[in-house]
PDB file of N, CA and C in Angstrom:
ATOM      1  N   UNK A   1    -120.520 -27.952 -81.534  1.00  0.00           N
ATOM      2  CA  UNK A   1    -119.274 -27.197 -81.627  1.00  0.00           C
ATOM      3  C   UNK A   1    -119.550 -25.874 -82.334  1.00  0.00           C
ATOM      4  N   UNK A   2    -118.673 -24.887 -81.725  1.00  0.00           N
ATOM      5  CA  UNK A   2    -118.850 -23.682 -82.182  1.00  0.00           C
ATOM      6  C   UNK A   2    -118.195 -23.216 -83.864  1.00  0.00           C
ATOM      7  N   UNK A   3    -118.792 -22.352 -84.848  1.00  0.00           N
ATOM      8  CA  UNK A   3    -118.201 -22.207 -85.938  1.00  0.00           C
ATOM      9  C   UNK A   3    -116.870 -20.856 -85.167  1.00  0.00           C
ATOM     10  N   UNK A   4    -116.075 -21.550 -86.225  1.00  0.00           N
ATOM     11  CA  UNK A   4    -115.027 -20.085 -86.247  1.00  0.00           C
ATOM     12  C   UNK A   4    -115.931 -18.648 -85.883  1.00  0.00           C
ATOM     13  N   UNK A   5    -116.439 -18.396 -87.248  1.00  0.00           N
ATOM     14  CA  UNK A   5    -117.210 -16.900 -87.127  1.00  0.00           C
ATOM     15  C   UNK A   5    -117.197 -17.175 -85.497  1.00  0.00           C
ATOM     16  N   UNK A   6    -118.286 -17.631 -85.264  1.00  0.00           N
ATOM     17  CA  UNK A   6    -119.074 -17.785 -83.471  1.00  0.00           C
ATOM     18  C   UNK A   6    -118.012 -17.482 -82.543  1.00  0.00           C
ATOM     19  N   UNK A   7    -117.324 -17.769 -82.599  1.00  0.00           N
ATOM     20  CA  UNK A   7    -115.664 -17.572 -81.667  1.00  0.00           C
ATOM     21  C   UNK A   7    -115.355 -16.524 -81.977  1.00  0.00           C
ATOM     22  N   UNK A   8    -114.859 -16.216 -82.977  1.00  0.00           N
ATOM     23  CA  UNK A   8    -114.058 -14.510 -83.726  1.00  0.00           C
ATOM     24  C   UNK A   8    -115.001 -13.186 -83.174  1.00  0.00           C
ATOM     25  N   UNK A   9    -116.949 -13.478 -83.064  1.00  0.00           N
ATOM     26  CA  UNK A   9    -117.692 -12.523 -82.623  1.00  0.00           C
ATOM     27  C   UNK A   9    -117.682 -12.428 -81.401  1.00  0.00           C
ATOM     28  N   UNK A  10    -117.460 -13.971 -80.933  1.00  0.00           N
ATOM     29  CA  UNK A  10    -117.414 -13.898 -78.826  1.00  0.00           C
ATOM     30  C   UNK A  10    -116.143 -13.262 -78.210  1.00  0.00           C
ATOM     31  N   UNK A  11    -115.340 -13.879 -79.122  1.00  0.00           N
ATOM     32  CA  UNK A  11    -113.983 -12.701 -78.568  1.00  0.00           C
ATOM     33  C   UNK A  11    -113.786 -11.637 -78.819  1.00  0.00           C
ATOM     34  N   UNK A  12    -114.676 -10.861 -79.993  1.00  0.00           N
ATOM     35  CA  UNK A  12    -114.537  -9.225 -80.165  1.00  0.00           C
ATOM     36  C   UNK A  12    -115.160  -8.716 -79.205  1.00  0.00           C
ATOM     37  N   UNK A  13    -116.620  -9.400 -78.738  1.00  0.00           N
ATOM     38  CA  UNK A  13    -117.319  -9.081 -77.711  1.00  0.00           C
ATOM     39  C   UNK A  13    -117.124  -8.979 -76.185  1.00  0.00           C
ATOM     40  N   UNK A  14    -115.590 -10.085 -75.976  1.00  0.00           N
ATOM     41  CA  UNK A  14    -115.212 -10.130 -74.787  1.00  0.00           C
ATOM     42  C   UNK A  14    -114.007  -8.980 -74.892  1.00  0.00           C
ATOM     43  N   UNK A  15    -113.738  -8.184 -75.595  1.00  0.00           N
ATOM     44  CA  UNK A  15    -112.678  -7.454 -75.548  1.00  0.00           C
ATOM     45  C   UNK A  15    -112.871  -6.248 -75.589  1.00  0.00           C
ATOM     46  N   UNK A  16    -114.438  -5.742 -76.112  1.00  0.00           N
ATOM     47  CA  UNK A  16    -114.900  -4.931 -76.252  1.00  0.00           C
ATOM     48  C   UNK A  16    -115.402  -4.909 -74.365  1.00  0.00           C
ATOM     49  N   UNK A  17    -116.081  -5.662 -73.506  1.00  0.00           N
ATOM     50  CA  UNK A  17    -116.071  -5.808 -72.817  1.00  0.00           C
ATOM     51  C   UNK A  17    -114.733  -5.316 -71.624  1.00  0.00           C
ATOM     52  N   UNK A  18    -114.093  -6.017 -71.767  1.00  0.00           N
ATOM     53  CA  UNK A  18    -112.858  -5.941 -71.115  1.00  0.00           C
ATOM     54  C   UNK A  18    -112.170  -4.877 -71.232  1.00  0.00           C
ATOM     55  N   UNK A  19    -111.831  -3.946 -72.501  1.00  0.00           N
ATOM     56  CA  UNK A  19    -111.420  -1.964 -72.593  1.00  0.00           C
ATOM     57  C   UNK A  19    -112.691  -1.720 -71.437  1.00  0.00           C
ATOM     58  N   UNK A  20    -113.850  -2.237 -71.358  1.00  0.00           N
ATOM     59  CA  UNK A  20    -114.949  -1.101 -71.184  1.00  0.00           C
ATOM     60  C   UNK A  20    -114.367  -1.213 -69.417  1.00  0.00           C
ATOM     61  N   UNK A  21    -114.706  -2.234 -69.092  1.00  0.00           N
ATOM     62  CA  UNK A  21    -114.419  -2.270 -67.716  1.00  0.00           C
ATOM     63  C   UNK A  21    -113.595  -1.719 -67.158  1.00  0.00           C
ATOM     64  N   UNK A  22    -112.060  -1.656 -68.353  1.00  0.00           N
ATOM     65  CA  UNK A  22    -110.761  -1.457 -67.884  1.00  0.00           C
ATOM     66  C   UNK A  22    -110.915   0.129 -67.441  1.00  0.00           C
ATOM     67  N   UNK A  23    -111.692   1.106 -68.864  1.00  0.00           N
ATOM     68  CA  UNK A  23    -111.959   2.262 -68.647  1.00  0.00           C
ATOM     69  C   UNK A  23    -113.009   2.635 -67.977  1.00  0.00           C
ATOM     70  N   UNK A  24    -113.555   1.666 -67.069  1.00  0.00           N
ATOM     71  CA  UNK A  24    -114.326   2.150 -65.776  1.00  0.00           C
ATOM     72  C   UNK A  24    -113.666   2.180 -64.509  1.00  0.00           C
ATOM     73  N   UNK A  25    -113.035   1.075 -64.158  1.00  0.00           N
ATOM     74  CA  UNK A  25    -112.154   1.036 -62.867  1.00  0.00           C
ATOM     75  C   UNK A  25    -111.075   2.175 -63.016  1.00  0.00           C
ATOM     76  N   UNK A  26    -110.666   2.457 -64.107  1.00  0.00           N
ATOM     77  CA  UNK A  26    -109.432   3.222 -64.312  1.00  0.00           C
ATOM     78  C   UNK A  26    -110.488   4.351 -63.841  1.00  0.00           C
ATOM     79  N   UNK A  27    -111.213   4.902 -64.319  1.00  0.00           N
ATOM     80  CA  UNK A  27    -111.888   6.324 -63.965  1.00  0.00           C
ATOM     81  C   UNK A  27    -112.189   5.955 -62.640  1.00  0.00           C
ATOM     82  N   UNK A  28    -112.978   5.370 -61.964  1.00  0.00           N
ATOM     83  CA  UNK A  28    -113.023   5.312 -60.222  1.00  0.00           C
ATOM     84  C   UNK A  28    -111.709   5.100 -59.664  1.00  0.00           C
ATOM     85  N   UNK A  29    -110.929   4.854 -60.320  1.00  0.00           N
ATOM     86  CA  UNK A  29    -109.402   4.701 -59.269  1.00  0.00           C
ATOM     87  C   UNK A  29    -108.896   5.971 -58.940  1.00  0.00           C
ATOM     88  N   UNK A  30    -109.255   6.739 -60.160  1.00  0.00           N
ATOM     89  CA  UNK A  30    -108.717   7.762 -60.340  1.00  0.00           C
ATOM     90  C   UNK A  30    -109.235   8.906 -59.668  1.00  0.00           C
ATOM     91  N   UNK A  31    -110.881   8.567 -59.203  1.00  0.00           N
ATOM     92  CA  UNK A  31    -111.423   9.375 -58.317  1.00  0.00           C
ATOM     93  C   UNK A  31    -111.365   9.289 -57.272  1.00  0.00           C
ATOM     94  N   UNK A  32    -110.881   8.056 -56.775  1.00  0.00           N
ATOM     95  CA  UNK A  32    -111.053   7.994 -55.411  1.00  0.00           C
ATOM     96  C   UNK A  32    -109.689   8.599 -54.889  1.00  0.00           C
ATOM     97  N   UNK A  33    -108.476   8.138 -56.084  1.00  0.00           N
ATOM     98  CA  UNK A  33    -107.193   8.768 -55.709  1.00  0.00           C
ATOM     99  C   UNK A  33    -107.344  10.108 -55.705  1.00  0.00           C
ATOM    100  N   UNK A  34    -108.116  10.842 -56.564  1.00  0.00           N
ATOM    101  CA  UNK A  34    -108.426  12.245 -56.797  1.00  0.00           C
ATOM    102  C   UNK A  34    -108.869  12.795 -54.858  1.00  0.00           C
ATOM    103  N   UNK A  35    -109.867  11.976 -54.491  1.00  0.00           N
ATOM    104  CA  UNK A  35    -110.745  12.397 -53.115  1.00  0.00           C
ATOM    105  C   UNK A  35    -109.805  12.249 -52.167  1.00  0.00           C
ATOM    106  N   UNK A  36    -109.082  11.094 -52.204  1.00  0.00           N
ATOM    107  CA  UNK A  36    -107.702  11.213 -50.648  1.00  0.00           C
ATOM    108  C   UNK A  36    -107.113  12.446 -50.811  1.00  0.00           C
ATOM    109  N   UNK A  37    -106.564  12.757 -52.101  1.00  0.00           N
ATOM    110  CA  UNK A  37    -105.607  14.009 -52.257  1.00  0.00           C
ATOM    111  C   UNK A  37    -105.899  14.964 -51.795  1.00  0.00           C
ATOM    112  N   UNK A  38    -107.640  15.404 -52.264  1.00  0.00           N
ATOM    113  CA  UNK A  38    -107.796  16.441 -51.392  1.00  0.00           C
ATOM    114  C   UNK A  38    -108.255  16.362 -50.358  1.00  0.00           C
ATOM    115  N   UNK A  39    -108.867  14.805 -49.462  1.00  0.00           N
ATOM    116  CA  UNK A  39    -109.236  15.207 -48.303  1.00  0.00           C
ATOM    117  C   UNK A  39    -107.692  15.535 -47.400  1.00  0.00           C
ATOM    118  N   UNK A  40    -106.416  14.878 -47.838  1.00  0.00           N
ATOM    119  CA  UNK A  40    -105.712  15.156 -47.020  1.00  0.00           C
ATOM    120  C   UNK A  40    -104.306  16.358 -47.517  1.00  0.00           C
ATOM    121  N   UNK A  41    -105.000  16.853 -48.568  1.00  0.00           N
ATOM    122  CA  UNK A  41    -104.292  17.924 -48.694  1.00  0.00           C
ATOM    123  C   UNK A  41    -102.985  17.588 -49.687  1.00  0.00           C
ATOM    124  N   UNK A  42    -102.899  16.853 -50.762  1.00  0.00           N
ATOM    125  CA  UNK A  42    -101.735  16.340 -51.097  1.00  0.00           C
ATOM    126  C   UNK A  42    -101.728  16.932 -52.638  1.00  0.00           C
ATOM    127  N   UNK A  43    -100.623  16.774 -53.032  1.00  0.00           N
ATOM    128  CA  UNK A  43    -100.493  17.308 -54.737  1.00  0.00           C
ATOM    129  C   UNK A  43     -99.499  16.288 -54.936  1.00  0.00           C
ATOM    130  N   UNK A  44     -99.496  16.581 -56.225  1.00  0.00           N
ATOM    131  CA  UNK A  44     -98.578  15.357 -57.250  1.00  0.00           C
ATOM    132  C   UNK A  44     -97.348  15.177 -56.528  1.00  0.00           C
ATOM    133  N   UNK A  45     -96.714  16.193 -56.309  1.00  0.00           N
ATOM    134  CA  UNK A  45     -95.184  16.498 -55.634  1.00  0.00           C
ATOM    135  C   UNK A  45     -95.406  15.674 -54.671  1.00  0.00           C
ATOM    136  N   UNK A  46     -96.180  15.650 -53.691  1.00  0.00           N
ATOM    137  CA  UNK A  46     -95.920  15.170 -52.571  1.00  0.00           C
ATOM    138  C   UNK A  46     -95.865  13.323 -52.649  1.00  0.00           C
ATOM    139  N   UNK A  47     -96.368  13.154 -53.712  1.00  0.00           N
ATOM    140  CA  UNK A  47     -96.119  11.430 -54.215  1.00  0.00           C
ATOM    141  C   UNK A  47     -94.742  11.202 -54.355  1.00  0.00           C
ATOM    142  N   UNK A  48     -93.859  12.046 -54.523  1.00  0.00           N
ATOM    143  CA  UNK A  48     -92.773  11.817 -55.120  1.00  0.00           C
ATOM    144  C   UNK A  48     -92.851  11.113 -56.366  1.00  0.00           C
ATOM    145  N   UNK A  49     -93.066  11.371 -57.156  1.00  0.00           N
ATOM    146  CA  UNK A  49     -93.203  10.430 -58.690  1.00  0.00           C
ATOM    147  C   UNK A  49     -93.530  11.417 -59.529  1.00  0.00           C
ATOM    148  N   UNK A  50     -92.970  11.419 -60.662  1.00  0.00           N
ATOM    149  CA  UNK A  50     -93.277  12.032 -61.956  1.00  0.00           C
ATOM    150  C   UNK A  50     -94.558  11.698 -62.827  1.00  0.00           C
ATOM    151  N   UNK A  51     -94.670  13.220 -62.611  1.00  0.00           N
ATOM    152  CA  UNK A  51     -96.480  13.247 -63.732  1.00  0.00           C
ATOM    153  C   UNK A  51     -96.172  12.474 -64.785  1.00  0.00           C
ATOM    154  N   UNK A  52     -97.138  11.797 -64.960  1.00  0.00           N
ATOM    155  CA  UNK A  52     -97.969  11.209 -65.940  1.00  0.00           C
ATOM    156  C   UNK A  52     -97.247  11.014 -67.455  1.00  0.00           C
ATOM    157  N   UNK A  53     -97.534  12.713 -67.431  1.00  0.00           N
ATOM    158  CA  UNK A  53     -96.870  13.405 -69.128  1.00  0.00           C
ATOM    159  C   UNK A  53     -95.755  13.346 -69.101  1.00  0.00           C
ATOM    160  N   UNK A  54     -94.483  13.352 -68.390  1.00  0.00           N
ATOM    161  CA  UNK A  54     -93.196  13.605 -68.213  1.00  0.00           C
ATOM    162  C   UNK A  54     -92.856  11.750 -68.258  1.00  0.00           C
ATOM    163  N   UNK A  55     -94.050  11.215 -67.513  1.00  0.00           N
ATOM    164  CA  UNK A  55     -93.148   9.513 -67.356  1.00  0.00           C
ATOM    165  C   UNK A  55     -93.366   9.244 -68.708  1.00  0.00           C
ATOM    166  N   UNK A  56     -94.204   9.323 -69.572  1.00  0.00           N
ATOM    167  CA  UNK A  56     -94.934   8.626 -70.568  1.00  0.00           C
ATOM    168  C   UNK A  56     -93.848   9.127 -71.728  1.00  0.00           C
ATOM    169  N   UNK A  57     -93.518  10.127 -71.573  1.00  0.00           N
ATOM    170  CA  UNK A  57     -92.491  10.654 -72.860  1.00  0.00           C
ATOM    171  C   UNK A  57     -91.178  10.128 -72.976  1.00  0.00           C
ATOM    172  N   UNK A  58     -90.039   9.334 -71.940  1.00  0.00           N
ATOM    173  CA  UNK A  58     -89.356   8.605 -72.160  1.00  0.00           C
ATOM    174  C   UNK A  58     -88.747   7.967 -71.009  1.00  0.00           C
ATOM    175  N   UNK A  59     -89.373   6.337 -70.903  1.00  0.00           N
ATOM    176  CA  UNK A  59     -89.529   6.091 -69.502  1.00  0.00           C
ATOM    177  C   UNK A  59     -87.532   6.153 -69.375  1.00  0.00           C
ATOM    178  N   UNK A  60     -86.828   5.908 -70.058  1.00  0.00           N
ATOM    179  CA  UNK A  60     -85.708   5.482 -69.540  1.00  0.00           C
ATOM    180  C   UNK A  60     -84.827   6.947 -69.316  1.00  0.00           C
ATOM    181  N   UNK A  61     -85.698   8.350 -69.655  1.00  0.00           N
ATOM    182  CA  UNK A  61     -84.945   9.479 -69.366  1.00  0.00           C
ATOM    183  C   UNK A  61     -84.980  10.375 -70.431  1.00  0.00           C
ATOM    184  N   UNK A  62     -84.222  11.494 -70.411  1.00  0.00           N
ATOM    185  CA  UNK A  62     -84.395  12.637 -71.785  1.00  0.00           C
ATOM    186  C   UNK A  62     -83.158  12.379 -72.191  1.00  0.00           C
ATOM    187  N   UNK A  63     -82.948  13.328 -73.179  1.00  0.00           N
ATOM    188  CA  UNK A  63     -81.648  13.289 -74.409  1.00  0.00           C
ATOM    189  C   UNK A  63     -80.953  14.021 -72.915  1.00  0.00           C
ATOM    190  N   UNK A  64     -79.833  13.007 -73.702  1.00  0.00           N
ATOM    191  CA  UNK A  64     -78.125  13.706 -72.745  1.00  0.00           C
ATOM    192  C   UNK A  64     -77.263  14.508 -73.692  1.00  0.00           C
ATOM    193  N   UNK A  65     -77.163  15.888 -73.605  1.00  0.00           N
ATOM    194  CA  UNK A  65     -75.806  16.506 -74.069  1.00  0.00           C
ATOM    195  C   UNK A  65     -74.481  15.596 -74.959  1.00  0.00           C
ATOM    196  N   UNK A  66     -74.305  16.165 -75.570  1.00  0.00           N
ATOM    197  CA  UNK A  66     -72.825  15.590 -76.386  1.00  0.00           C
ATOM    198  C   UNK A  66     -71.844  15.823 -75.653  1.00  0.00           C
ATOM    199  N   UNK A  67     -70.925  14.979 -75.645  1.00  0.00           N
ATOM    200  CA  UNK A  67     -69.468  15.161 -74.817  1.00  0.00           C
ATOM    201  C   UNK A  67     -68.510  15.066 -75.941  1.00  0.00           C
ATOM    202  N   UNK A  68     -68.973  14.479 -76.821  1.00  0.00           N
ATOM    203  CA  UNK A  68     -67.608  13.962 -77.952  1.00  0.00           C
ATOM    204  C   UNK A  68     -68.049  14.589 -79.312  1.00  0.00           C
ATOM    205  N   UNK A  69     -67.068  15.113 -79.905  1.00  0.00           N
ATOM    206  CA  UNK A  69     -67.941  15.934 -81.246  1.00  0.00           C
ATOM    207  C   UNK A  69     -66.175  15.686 -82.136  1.00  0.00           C
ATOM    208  N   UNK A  70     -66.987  14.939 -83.569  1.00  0.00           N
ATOM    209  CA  UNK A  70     -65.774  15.042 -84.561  1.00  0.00           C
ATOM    210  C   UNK A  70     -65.983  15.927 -85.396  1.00  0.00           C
ATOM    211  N   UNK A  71     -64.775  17.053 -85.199  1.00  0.00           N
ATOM    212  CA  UNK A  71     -64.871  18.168 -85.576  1.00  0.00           C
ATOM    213  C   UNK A  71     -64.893  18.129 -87.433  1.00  0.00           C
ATOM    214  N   UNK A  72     -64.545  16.916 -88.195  1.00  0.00           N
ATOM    215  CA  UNK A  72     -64.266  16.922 -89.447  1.00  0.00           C
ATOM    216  C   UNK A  72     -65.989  16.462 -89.763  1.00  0.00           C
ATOM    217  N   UNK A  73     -66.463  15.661 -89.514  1.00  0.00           N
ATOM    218  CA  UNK A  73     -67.970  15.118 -89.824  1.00  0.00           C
ATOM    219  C   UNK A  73     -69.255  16.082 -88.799  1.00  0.00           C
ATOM    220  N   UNK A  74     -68.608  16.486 -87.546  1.00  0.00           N
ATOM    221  CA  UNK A  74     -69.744  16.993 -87.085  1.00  0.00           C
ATOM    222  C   UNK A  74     -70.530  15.706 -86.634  1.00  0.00           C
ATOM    223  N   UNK A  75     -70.148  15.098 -85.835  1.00  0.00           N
ATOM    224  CA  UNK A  75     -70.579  13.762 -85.575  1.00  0.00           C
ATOM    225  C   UNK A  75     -70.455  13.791 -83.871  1.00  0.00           C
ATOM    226  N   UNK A  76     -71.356  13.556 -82.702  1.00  0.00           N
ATOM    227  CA  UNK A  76     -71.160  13.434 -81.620  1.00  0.00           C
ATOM    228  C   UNK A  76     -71.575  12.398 -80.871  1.00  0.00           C
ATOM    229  N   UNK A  77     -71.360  12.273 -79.787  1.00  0.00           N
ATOM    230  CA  UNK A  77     -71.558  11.156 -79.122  1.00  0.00           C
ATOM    231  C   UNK A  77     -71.582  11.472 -77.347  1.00  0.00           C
ATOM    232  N   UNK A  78     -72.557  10.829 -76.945  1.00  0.00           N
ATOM    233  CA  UNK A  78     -72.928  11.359 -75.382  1.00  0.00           C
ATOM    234  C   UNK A  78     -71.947  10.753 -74.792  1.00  0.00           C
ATOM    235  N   UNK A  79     -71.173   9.706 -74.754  1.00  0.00           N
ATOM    236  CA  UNK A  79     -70.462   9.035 -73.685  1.00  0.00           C
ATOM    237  C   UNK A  79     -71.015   8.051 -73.235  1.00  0.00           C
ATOM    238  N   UNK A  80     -72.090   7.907 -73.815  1.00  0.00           N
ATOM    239  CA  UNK A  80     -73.260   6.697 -73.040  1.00  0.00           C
ATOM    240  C   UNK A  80     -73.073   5.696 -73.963  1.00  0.00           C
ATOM    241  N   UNK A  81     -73.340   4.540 -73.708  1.00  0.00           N
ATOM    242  CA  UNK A  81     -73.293   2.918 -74.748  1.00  0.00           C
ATOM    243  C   UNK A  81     -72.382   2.641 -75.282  1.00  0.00           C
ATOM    244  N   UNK A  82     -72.245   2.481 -76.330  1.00  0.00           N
ATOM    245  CA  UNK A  82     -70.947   2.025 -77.174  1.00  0.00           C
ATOM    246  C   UNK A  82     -70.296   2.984 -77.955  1.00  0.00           C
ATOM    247  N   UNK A  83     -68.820   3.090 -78.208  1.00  0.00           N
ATOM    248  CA  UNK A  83     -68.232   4.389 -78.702  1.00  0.00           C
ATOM    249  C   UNK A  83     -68.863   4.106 -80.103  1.00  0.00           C
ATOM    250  N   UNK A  84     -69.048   4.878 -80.747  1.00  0.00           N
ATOM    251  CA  UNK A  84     -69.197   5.157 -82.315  1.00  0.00           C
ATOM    252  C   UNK A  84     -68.334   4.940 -82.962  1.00  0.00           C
ATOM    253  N   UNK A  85     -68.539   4.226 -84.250  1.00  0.00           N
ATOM    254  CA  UNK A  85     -67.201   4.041 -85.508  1.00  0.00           C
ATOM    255  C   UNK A  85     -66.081   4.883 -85.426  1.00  0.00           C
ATOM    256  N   UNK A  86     -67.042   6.063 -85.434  1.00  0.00           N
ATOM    257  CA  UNK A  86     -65.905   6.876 -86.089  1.00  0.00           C
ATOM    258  C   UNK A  86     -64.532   7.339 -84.691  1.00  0.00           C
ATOM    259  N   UNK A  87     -65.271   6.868 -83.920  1.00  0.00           N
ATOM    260  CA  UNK A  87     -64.394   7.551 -82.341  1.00  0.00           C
ATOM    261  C   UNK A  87     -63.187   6.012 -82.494  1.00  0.00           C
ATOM    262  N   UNK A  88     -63.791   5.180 -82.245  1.00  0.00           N
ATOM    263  CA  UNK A  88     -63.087   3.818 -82.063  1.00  0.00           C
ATOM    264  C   UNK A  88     -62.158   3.998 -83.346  1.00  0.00           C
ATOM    265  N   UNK A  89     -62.388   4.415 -84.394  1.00  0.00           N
ATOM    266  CA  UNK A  89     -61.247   4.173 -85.353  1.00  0.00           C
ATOM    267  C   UNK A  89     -60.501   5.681 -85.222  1.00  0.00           C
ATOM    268  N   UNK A  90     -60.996   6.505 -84.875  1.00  0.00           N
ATOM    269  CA  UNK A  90     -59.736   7.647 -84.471  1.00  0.00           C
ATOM    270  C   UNK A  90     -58.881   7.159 -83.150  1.00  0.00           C
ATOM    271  N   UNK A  91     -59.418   6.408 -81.932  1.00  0.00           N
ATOM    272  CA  UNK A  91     -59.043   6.325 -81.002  1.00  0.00           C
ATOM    273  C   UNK A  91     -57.514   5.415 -81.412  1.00  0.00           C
ATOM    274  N   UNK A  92     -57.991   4.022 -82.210  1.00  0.00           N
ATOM    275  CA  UNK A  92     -57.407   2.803 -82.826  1.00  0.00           C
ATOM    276  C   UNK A  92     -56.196   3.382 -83.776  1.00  0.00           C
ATOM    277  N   UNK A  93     -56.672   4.933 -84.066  1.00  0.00           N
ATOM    278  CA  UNK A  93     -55.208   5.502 -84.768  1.00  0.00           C
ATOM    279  C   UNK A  93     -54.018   6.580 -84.428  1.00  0.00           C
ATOM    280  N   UNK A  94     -54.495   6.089 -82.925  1.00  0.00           N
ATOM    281  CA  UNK A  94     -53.486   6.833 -82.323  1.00  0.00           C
ATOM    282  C   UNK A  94     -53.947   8.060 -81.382  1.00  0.00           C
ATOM    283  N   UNK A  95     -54.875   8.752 -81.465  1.00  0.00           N
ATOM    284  CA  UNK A  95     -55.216   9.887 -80.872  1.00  0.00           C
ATOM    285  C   UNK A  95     -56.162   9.968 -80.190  1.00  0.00           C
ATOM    286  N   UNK A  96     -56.472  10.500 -78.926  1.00  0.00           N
ATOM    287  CA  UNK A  96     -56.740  10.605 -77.630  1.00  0.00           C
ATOM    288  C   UNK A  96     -58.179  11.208 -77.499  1.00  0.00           C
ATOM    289  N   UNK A  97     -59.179  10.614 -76.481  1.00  0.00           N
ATOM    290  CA  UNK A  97     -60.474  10.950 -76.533  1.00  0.00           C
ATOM    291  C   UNK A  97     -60.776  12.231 -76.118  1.00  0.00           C
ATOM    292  N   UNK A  98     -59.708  12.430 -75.275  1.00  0.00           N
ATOM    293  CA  UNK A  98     -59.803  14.041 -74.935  1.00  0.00           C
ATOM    294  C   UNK A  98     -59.822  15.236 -75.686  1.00  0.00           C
ATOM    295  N   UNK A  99     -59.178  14.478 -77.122  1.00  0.00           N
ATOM    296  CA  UNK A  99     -59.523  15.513 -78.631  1.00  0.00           C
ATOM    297  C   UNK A  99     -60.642  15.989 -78.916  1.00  0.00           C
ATOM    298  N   UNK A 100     -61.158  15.377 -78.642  1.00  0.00           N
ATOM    299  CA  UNK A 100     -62.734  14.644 -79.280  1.00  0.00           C
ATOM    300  C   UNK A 100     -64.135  15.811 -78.219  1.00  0.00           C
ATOM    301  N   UNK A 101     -63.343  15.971 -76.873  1.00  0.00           N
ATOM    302  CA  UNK A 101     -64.169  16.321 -76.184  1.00  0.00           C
ATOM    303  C   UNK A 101     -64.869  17.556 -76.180  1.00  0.00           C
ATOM    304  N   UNK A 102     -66.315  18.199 -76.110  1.00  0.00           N
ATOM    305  CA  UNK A 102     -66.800  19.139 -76.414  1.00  0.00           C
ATOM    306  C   UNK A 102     -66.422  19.819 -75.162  1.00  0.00           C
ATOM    307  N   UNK A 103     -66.371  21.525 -75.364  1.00  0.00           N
ATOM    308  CA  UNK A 103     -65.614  22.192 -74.151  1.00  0.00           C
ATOM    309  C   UNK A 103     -66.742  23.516 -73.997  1.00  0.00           C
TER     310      UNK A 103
END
C-alpha cells in the first residue's frame, strides 16, 4: 500500500501533467482554428460570437443605465431584479414610481 506522501506526489504529478496537455491541445486547436480562418477567408465577425476579451469580462452582460434615482439619497436603481428598500418603502407610502424616474 501506498504512503499518503506517495499519493499527494502522484497527484501533483498527474495535474501538473494534465495543465500541460490541456495547454497543448488548447494551442493546436487554436492553430488549426487559426489555418481554416485564413484558408477560407474568415474573421472573428464572421463567427458571430463575441471576442474572447468582451465574453470573459461579464458573461451575463455590461452595467445597465439607472432608470430610478432618489433624489434625497442619490440612490438608483436599473429596473432590473428586485426594487430596492428604499423604492419599495417610498412606493408602500403612497407615491408613484414615475417620481423616481430618471429623465
Amino acid at each position: 500500500m501506498a504512503s499518503l506522501q506517495d499519493l499527494l506526489d502522484r497527484k501533483a504529478a498527474l495535474e501538473k501533467e494534465i495543465e500541460a496537455t490541456r495547454r497543448q491541445e488548447r494551442s493546436d486547436a487554436i492553430s488549426k482554428v487559426k489555418a481554416l480562418m485564413t484558408q477560407y477567408g474568415l474573421s472573428v465577425a464572421d463567427l458571430g460570437t463575441k471576442p474572447a476579451a468582451k465574453a470573459a469580462k461579464g458573461g451575463k452582460g455590461g452595467k445597465v443605465a439607472a432608470k430610478y434615482r432618489n433624489a434625497a439619497t442619490g440612490d438608483t436603481w436599473s429596473g432590473r431584479g428586485l426594487q430596492p428598500k428604499w423604492l419599495k418603502a417610498a412606493l408602500a407610502a403612497g407615491r408613484k414610481i414615475d417620481e423616481f424616474a430618471v429623465k
